[in-house]
C-alpha atoms as a PDB file:
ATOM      1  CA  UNK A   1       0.000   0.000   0.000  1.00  0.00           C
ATOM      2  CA  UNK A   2       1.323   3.932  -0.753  1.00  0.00           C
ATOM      3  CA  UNK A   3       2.693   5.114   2.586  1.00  0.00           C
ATOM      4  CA  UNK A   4       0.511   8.198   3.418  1.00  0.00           C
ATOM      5  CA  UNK A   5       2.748  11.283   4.604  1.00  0.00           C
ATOM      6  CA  UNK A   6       1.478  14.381   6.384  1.00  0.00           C
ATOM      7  CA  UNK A   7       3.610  17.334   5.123  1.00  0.00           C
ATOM      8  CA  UNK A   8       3.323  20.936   4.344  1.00  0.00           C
ATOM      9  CA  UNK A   9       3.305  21.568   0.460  1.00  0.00           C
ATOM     10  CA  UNK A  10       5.369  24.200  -0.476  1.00  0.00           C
ATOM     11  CA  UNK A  11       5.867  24.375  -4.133  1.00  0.00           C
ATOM     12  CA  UNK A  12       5.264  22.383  -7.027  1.00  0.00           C
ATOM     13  CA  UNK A  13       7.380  20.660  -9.274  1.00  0.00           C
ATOM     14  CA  UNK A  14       9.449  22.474 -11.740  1.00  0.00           C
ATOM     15  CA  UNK A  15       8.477  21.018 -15.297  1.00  0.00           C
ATOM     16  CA  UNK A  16      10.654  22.057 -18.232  1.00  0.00           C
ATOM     17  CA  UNK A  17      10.128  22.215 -22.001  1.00  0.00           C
ATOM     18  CA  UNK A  18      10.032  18.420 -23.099  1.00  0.00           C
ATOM     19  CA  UNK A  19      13.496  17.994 -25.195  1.00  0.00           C
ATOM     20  CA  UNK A  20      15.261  19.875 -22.327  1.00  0.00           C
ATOM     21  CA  UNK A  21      13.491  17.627 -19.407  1.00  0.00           C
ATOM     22  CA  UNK A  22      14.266  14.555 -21.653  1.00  0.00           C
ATOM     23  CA  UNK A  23      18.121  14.994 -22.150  1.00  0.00           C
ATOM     24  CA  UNK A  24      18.409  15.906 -18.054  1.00  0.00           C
ATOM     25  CA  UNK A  25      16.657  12.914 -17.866  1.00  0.00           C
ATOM     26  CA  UNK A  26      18.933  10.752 -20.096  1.00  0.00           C
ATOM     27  CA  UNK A  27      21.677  12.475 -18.509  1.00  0.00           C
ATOM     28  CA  UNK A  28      20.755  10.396 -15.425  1.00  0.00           C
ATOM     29  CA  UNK A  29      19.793   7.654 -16.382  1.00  0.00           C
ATOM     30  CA  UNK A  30      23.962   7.208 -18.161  1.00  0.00           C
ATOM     31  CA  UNK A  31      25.376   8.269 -14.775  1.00  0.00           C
ATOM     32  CA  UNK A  32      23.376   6.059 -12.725  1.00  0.00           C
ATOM     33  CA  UNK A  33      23.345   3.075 -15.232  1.00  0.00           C
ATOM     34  CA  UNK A  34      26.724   3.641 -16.184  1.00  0.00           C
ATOM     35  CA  UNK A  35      28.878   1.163 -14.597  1.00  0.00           C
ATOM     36  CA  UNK A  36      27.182  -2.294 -15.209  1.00  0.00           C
ATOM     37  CA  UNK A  37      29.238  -3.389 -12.455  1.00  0.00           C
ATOM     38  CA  UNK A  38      27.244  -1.774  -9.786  1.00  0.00           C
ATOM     39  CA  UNK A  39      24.084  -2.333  -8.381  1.00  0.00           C
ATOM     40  CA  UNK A  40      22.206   0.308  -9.823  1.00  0.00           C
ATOM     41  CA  UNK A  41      18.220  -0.845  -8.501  1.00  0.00           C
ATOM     42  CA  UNK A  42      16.822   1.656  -6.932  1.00  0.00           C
ATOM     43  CA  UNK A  43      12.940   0.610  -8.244  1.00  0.00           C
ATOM     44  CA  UNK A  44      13.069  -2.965  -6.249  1.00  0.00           C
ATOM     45  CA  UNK A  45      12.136  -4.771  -4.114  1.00  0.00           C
ATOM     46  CA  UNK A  46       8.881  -3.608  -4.527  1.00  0.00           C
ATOM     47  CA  UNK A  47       7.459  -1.473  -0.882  1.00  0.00           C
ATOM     48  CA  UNK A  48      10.514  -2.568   0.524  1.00  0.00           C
ATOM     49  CA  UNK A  49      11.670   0.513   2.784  1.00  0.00           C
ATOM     50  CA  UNK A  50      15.256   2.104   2.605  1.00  0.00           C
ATOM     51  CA  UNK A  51      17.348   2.806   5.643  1.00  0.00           C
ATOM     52  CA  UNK A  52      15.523   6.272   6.361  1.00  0.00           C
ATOM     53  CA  UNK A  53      11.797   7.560   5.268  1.00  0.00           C
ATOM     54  CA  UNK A  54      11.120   9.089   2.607  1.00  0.00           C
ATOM     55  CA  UNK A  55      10.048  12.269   4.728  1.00  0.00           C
ATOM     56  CA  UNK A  56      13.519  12.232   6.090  1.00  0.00           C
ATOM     57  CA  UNK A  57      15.775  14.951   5.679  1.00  0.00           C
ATOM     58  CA  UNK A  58      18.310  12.487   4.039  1.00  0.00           C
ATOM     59  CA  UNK A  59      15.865  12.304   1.162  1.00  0.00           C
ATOM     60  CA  UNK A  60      15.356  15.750   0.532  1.00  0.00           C
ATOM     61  CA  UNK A  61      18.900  16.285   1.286  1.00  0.00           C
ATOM     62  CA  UNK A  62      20.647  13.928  -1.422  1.00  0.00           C
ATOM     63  CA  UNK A  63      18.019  14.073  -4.419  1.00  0.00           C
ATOM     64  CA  UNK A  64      19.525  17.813  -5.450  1.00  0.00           C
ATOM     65  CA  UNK A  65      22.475  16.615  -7.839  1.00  0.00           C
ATOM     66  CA  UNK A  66      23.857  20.519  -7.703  1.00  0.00           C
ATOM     67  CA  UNK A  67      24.632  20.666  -3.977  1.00  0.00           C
ATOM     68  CA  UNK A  68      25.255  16.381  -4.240  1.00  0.00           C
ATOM     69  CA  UNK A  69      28.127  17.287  -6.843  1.00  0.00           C
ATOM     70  CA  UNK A  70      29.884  20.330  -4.768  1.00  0.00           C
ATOM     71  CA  UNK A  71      28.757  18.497  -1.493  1.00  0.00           C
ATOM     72  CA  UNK A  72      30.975  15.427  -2.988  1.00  0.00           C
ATOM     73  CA  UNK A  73      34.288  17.422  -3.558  1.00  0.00           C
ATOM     74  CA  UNK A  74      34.219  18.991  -0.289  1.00  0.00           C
ATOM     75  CA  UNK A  75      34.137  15.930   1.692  1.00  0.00           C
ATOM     76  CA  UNK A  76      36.799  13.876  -0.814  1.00  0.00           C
ATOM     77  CA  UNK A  77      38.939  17.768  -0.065  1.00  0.00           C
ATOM     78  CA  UNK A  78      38.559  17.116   3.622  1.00  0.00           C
ATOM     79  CA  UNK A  79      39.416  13.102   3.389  1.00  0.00           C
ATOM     80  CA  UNK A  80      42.416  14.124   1.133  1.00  0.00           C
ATOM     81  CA  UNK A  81      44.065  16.639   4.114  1.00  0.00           C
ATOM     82  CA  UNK A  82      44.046  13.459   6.275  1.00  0.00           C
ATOM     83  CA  UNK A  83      47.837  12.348   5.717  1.00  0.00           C
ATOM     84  CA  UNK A  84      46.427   8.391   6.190  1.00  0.00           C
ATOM     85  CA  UNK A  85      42.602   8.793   4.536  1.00  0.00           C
ATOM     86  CA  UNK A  86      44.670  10.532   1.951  1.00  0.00           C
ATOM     87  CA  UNK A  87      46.661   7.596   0.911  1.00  0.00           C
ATOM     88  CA  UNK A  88      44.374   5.221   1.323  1.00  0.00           C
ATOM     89  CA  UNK A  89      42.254   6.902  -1.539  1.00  0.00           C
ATOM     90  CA  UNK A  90      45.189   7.809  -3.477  1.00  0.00           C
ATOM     91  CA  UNK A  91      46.665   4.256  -3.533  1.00  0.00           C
ATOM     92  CA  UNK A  92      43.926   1.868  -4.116  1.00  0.00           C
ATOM     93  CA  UNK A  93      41.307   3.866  -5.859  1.00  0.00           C
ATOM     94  CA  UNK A  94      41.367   4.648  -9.537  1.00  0.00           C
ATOM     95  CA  UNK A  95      40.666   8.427  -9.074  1.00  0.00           C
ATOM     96  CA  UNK A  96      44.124   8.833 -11.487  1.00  0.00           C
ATOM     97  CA  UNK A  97      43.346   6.684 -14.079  1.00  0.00           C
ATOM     98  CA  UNK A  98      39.472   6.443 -14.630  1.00  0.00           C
ATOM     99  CA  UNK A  99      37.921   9.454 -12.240  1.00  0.00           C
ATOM    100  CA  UNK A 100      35.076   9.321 -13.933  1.00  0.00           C
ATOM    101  CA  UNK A 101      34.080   5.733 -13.094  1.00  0.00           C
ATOM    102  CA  UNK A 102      35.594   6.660  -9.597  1.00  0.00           C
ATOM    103  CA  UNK A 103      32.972   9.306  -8.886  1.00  0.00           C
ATOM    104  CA  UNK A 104      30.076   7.971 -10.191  1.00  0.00           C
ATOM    105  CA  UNK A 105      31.069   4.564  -7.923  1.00  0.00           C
ATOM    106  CA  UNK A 106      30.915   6.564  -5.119  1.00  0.00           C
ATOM    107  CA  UNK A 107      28.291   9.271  -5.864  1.00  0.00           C
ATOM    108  CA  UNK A 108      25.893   6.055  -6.412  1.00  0.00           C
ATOM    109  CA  UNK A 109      27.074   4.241  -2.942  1.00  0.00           C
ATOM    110  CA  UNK A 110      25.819   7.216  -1.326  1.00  0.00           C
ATOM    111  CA  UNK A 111      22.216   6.980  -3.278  1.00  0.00           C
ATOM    112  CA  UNK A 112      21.992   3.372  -2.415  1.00  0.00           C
ATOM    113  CA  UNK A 113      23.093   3.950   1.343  1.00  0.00           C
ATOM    114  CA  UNK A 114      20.096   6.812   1.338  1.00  0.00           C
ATOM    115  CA  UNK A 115      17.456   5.384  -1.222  1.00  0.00           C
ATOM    116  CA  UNK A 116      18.187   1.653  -1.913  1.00  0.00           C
ATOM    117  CA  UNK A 117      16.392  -0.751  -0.341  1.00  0.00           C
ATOM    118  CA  UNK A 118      17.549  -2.143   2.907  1.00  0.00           C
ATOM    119  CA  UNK A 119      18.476  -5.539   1.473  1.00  0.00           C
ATOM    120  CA  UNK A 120      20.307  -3.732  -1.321  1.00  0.00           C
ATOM    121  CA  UNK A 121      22.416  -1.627   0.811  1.00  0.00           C
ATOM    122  CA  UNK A 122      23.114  -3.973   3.238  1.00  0.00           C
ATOM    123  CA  UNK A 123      24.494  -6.178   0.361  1.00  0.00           C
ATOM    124  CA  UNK A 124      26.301  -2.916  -1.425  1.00  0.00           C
ATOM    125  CA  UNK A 125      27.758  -1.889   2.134  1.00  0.00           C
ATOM    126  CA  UNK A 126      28.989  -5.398   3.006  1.00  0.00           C
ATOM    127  CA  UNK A 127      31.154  -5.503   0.014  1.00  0.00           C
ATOM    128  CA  UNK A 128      32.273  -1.881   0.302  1.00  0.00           C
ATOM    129  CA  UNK A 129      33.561  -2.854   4.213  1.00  0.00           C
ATOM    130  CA  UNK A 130      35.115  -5.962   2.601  1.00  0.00           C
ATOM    131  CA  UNK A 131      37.028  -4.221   0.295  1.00  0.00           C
ATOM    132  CA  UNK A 132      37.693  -1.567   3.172  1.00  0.00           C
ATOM    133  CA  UNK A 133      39.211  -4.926   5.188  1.00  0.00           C
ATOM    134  CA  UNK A 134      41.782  -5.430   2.333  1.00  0.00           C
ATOM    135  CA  UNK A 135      43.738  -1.801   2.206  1.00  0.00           C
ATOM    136  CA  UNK A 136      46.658  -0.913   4.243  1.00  0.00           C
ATOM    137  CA  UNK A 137      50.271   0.494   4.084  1.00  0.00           C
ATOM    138  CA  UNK A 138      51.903   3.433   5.224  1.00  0.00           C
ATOM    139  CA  UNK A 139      50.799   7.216   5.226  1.00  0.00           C
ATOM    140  CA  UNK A 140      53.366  10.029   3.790  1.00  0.00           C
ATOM    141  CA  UNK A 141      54.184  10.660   7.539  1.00  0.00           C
ATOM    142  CA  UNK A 142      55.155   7.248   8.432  1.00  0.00           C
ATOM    143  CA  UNK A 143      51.894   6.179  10.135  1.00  0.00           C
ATOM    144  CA  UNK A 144      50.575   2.846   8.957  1.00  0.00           C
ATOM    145  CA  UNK A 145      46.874   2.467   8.141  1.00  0.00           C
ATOM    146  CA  UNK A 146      44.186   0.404   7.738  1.00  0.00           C
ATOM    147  CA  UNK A 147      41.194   1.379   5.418  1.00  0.00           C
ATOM    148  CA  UNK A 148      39.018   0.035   8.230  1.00  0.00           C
ATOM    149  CA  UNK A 149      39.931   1.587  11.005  1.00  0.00           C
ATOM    150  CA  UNK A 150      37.252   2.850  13.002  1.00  0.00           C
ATOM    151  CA  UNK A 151      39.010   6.306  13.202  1.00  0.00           C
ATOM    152  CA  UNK A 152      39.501   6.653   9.974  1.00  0.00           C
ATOM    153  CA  UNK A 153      35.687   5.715   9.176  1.00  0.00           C
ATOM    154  CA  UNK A 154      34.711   8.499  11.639  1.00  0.00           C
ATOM    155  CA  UNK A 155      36.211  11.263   9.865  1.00  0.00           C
ATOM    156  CA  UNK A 156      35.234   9.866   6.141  1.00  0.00           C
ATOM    157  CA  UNK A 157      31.810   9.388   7.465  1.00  0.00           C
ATOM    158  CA  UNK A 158      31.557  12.682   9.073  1.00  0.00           C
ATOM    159  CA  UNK A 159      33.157  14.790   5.929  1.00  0.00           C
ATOM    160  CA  UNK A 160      30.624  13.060   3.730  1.00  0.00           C
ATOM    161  CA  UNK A 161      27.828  14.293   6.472  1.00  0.00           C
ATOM    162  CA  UNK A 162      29.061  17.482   6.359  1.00  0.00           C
ATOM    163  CA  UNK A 163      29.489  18.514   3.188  1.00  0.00           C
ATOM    164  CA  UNK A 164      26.315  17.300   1.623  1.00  0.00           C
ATOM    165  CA  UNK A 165      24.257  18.960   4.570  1.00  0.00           C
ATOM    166  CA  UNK A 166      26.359  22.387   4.261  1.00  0.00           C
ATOM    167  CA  UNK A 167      26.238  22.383   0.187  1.00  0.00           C
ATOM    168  CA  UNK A 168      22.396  22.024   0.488  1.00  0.00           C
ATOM    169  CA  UNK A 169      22.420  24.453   3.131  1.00  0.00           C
ATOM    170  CA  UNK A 170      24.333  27.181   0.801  1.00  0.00           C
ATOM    171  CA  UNK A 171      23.457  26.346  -2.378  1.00  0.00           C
ATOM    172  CA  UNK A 172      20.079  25.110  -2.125  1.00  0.00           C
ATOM    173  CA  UNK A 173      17.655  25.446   1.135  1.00  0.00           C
ATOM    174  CA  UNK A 174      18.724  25.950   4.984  1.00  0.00           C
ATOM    175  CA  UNK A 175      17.480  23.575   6.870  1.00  0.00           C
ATOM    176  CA  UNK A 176      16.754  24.828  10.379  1.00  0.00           C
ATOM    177  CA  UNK A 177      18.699  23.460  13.557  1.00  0.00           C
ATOM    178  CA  UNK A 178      15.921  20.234  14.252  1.00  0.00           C
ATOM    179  CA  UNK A 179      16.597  19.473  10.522  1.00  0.00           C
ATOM    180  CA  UNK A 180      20.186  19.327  11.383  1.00  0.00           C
ATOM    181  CA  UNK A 181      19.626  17.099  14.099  1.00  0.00           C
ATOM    182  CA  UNK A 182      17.610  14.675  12.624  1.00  0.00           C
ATOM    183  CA  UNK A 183      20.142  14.465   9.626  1.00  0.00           C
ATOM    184  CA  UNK A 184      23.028  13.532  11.124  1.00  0.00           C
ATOM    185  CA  UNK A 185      20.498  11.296  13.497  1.00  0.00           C
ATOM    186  CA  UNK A 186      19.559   9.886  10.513  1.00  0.00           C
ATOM    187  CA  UNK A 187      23.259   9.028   9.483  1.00  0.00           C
ATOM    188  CA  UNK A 188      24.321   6.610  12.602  1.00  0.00           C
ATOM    189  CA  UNK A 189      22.368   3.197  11.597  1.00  0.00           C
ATOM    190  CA  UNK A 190      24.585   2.947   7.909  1.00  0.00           C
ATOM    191  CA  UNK A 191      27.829   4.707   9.425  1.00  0.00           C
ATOM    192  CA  UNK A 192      27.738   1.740  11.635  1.00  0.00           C
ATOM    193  CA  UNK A 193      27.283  -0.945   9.373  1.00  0.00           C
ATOM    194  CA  UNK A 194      30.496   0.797   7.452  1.00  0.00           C
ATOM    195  CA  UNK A 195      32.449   0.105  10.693  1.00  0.00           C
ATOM    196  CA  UNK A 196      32.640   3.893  12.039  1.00  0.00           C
ATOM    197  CA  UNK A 197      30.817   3.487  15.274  1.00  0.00           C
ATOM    198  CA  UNK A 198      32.084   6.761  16.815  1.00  0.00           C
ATOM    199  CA  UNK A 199      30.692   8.940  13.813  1.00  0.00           C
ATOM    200  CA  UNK A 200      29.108  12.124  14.876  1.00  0.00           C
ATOM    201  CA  UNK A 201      25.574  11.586  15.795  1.00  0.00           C
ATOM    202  CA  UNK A 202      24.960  15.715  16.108  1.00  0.00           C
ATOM    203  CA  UNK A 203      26.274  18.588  15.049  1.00  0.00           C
ATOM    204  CA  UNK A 204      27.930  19.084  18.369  1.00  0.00           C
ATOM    205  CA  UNK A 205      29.964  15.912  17.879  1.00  0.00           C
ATOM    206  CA  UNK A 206      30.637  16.443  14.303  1.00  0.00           C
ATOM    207  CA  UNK A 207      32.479  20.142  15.273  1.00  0.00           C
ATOM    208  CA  UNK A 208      33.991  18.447  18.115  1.00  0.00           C
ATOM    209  CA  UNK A 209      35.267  15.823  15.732  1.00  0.00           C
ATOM    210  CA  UNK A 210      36.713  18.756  13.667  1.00  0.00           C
ATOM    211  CA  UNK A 211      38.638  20.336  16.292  1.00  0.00           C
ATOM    212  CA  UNK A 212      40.156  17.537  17.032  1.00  0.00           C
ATOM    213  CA  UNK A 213      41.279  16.312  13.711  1.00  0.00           C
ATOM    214  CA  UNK A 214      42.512  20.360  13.295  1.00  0.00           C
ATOM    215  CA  UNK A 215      46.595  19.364  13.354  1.00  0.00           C
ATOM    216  CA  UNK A 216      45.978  16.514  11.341  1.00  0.00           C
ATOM    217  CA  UNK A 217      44.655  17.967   7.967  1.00  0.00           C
ATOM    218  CA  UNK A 218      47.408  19.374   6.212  1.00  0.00           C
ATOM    219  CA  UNK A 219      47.479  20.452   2.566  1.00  0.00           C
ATOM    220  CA  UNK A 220      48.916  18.388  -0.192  1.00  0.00           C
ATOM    221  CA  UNK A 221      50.098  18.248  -3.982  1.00  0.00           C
ATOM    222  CA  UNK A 222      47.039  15.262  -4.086  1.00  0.00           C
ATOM    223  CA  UNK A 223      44.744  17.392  -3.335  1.00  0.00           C
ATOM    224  CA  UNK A 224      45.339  20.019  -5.983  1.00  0.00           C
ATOM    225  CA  UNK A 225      46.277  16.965  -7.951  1.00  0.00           C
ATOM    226  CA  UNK A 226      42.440  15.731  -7.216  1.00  0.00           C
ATOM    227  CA  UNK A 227      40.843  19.375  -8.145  1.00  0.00           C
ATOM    228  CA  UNK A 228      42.829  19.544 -10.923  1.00  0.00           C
ATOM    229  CA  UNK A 229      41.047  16.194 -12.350  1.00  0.00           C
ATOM    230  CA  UNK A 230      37.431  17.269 -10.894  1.00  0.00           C
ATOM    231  CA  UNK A 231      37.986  20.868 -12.900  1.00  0.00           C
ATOM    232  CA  UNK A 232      38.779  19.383 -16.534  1.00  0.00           C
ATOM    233  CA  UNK A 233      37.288  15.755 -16.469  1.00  0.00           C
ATOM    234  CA  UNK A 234      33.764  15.818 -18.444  1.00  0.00           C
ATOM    235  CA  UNK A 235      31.580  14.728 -15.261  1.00  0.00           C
ATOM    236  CA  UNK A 236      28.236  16.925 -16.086  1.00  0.00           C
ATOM    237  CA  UNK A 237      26.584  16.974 -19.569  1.00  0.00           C
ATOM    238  CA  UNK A 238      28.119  19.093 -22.601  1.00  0.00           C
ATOM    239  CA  UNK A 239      25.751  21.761 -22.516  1.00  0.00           C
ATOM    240  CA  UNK A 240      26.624  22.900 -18.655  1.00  0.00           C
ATOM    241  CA  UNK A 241      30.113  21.698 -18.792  1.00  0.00           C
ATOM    242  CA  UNK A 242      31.428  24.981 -18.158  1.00  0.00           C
ATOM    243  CA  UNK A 243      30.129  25.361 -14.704  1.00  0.00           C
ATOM    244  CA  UNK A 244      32.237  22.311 -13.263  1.00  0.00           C
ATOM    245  CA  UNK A 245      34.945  25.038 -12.163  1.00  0.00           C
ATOM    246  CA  UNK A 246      32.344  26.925 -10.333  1.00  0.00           C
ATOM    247  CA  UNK A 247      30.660  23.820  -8.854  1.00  0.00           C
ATOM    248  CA  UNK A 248      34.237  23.410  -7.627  1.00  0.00           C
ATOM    249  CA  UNK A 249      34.686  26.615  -5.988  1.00  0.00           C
ATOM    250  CA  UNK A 250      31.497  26.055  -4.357  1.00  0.00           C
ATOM    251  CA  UNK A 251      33.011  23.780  -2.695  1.00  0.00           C
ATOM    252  CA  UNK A 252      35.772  24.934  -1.489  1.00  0.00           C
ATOM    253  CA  UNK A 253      33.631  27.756  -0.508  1.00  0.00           C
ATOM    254  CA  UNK A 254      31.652  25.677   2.443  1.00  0.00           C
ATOM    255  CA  UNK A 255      35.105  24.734   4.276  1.00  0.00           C
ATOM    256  CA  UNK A 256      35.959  26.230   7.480  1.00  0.00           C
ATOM    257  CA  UNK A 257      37.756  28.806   6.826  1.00  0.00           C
ATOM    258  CA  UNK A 258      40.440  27.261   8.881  1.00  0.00           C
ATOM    259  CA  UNK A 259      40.578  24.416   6.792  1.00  0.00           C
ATOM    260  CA  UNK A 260      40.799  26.632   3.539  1.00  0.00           C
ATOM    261  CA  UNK A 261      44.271  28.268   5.572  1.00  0.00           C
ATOM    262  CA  UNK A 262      45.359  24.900   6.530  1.00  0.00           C
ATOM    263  CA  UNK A 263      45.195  23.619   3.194  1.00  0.00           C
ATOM    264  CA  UNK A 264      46.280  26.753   1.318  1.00  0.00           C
ATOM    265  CA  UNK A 265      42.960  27.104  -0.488  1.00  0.00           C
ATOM    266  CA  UNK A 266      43.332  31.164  -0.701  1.00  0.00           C
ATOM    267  CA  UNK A 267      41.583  33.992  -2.683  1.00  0.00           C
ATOM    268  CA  UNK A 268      42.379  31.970  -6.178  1.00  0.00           C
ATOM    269  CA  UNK A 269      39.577  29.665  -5.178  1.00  0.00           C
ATOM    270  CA  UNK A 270      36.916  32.583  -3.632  1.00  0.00           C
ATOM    271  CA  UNK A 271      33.563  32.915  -5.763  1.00  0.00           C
ATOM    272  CA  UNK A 272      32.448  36.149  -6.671  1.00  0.00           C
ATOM    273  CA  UNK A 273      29.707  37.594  -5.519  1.00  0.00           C
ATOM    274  CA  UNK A 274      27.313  37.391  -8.845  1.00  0.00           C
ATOM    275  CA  UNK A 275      28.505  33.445  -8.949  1.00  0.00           C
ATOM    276  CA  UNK A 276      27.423  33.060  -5.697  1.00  0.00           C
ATOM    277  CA  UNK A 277      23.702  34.602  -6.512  1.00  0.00           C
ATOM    278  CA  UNK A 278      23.536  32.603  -9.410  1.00  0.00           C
ATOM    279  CA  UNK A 279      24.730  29.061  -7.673  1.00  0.00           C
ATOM    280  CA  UNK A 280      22.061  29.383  -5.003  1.00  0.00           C
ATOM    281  CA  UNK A 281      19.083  30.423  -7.976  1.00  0.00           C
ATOM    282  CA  UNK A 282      20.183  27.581  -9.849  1.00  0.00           C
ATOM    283  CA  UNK A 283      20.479  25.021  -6.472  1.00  0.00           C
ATOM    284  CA  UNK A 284      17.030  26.108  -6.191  1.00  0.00           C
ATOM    285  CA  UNK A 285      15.626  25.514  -9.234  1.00  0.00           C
ATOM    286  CA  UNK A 286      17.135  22.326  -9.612  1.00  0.00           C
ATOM    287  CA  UNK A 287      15.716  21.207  -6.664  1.00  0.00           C
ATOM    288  CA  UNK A 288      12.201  21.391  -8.057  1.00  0.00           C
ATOM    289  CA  UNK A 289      12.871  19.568 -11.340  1.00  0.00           C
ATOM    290  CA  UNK A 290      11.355  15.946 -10.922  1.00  0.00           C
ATOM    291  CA  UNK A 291      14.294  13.323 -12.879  1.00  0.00           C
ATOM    292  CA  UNK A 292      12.360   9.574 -13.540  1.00  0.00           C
ATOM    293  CA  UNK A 293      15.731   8.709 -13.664  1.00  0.00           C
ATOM    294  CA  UNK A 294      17.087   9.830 -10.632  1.00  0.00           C
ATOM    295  CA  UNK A 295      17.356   7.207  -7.384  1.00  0.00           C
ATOM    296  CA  UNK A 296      14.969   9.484  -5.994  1.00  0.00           C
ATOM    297  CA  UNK A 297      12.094   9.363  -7.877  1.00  0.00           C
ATOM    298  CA  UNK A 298      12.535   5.909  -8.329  1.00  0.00           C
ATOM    299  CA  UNK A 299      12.619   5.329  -4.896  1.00  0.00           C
ATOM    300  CA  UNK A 300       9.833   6.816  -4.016  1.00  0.00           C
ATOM    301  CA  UNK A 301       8.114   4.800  -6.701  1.00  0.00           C
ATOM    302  CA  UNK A 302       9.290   1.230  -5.089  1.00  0.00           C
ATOM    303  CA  UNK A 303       7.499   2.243  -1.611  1.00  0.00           C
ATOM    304  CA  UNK A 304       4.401   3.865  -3.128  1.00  0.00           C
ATOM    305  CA  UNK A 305       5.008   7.466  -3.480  1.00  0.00           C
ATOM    306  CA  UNK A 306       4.555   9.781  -6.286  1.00  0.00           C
ATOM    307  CA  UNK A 307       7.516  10.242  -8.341  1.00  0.00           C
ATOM    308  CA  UNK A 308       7.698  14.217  -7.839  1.00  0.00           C
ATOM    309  CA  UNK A 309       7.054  13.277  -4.149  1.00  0.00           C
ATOM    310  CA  UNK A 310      10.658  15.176  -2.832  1.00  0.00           C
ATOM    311  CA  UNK A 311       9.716  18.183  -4.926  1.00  0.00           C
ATOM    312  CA  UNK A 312       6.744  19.444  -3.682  1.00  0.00           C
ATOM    313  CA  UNK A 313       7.299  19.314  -0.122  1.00  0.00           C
ATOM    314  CA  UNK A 314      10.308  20.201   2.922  1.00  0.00           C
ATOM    315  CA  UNK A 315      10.302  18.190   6.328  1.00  0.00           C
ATOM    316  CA  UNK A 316      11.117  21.746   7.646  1.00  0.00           C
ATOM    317  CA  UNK A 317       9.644  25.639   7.268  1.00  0.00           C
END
């Protein structure tokens, strides 16, 4: 049976002109179906419920592929400054040689964490913690590491928290302080199936996490290395290519700003203020555009739901 929902309407979908709707659409549908190697599903089991409700603020959080996209690069920044995260990723990831395939792997383990069906994500997070089991070596500063440590897990759980929540929050909607509770609430069940069972479960912990990983992050020729290849690799279709920069600045532009001076992320990388304007109109209007492609909408169709369910409504306001 449709799950019934009690929430305040508070715009309606953004539909555009047909041919424009359909290549967004087909845009999708190649990034999610794009690596046959993946489990892609986001339409099945049939009613069976994901990891959070769909009137979570996960859901509303994650479906806007704007502040998803800058949200992404912020957190991968803040794993980078991490001397041991750092080469972890760096070693035994293909983020050189095929970032493309790279991102989308990881942009789509996030989807299914949020929107797959339980049974899916368990499945999908069991082989990611598995792989997780097989990494170690040595960090640039002589520290061995294990992709698995709990410690680590912490602090690439809570940078992935953090910057999808602040992207949304800058580039999108702002979610008022109960909304940020309840996401990084939401958060704890799956960041302890990954193994990180001392992940931030408020936004207390998470900028008490922060401090405390402050003399760790340092700045790195892999991390421009990493913006370099997230500035000129064709991730977003041809006809907006040329915002990719921007979308990169953007994220740059929701770090501390003590990170930013830790990591020697100066003026170079400030947005102007026009850029700015325009980031959060288009975050906006993105948000409203309904994508049958998108995990999403299709997730909302496997438990009942209409498919422009996430873009009429806000869990907050």
């Amino acid at each position: 049976m449709p799950r019934k929902i009690d929430r305040m309407q508070t715009s309606r979908p953004l539909i555009l002109p047909r041919p424009l709707q359909a290549r967004l659409d087909a845009a999708v549908h190649d990034f999610v179906q794009g690596d046959a190697r993946f489990d892609a599903d986001f339409l099945s089991p049939a009613g069976e419920p994901a990891f959070t409700d769909p009137d979570s603020i996960s859901w509303q959080v994650f479906k806007n592929p704007l502040s998803l996209f800058v949200g992404g690069i912020a957190a991968v920044i803040l794993e980078l400054a991490e001397p041991r995260v750092r080469a972890g990723v760096w070693e035994h990831t293909a983020f050189r040689d095929d970032p493309l395939q790279r991102i989308r792997r990881t942009g789509l383990s996030a989807m299914m964490t949020v929107y797959g069906a339980r049974s899916r994500a368990e499945r999908m997070i069991a082989r990611v913690a598995a792989m997780h089991a097989r990494v170690s070596g040595t960090a640039d500063d002589g520290r061995p590491y294990r992709a698995d440590d709990p410690e680590l897990l912490n602090w690439v759980h809570a940078t992935a928290r953090f910057g999808f929540l602040e992207a949304y929050a800058a580039w999108v909607d702002t979610p008022d302080a109960i909304a940020r509770a309840r996401f990084h609430h939401e958060g704890i069940v799956t960041a302890r199936l990954y193994g990180a069972h001392g992940a931030p479960a408020t936004q207390q912990e998470q900028d008490l996490l922060f401090m405390a990983m402050r003399d760790q992050l340092e700045a790195s020729s892999v991390i421009f290395e990493f913006l370099d290849i997230v500035r000129r690799v064709n991730l977003l279709p041809s006809a907006i290519g040329g915002l990719q920069e921007l979308l990169v600045k953007a994220a740059i532009d929701i770090l501390p700003e003590w990170v930013r001076e830790r990591l020697d992320l100066g003026s170079p990388w400030d947005l102007k203020t026009w850029q700015r304007l325009a980031l959060r109109r288009a975050g906006a209007a993105i948000d409203r555009i309904p994508l049958r492609s998108a995990p999403a909408a299709q997730a909302c169709r496997r438990v009942g739901l209409p498919e422009d369910f996430l873009y009429t409504t806000r869990p907050w306001h």
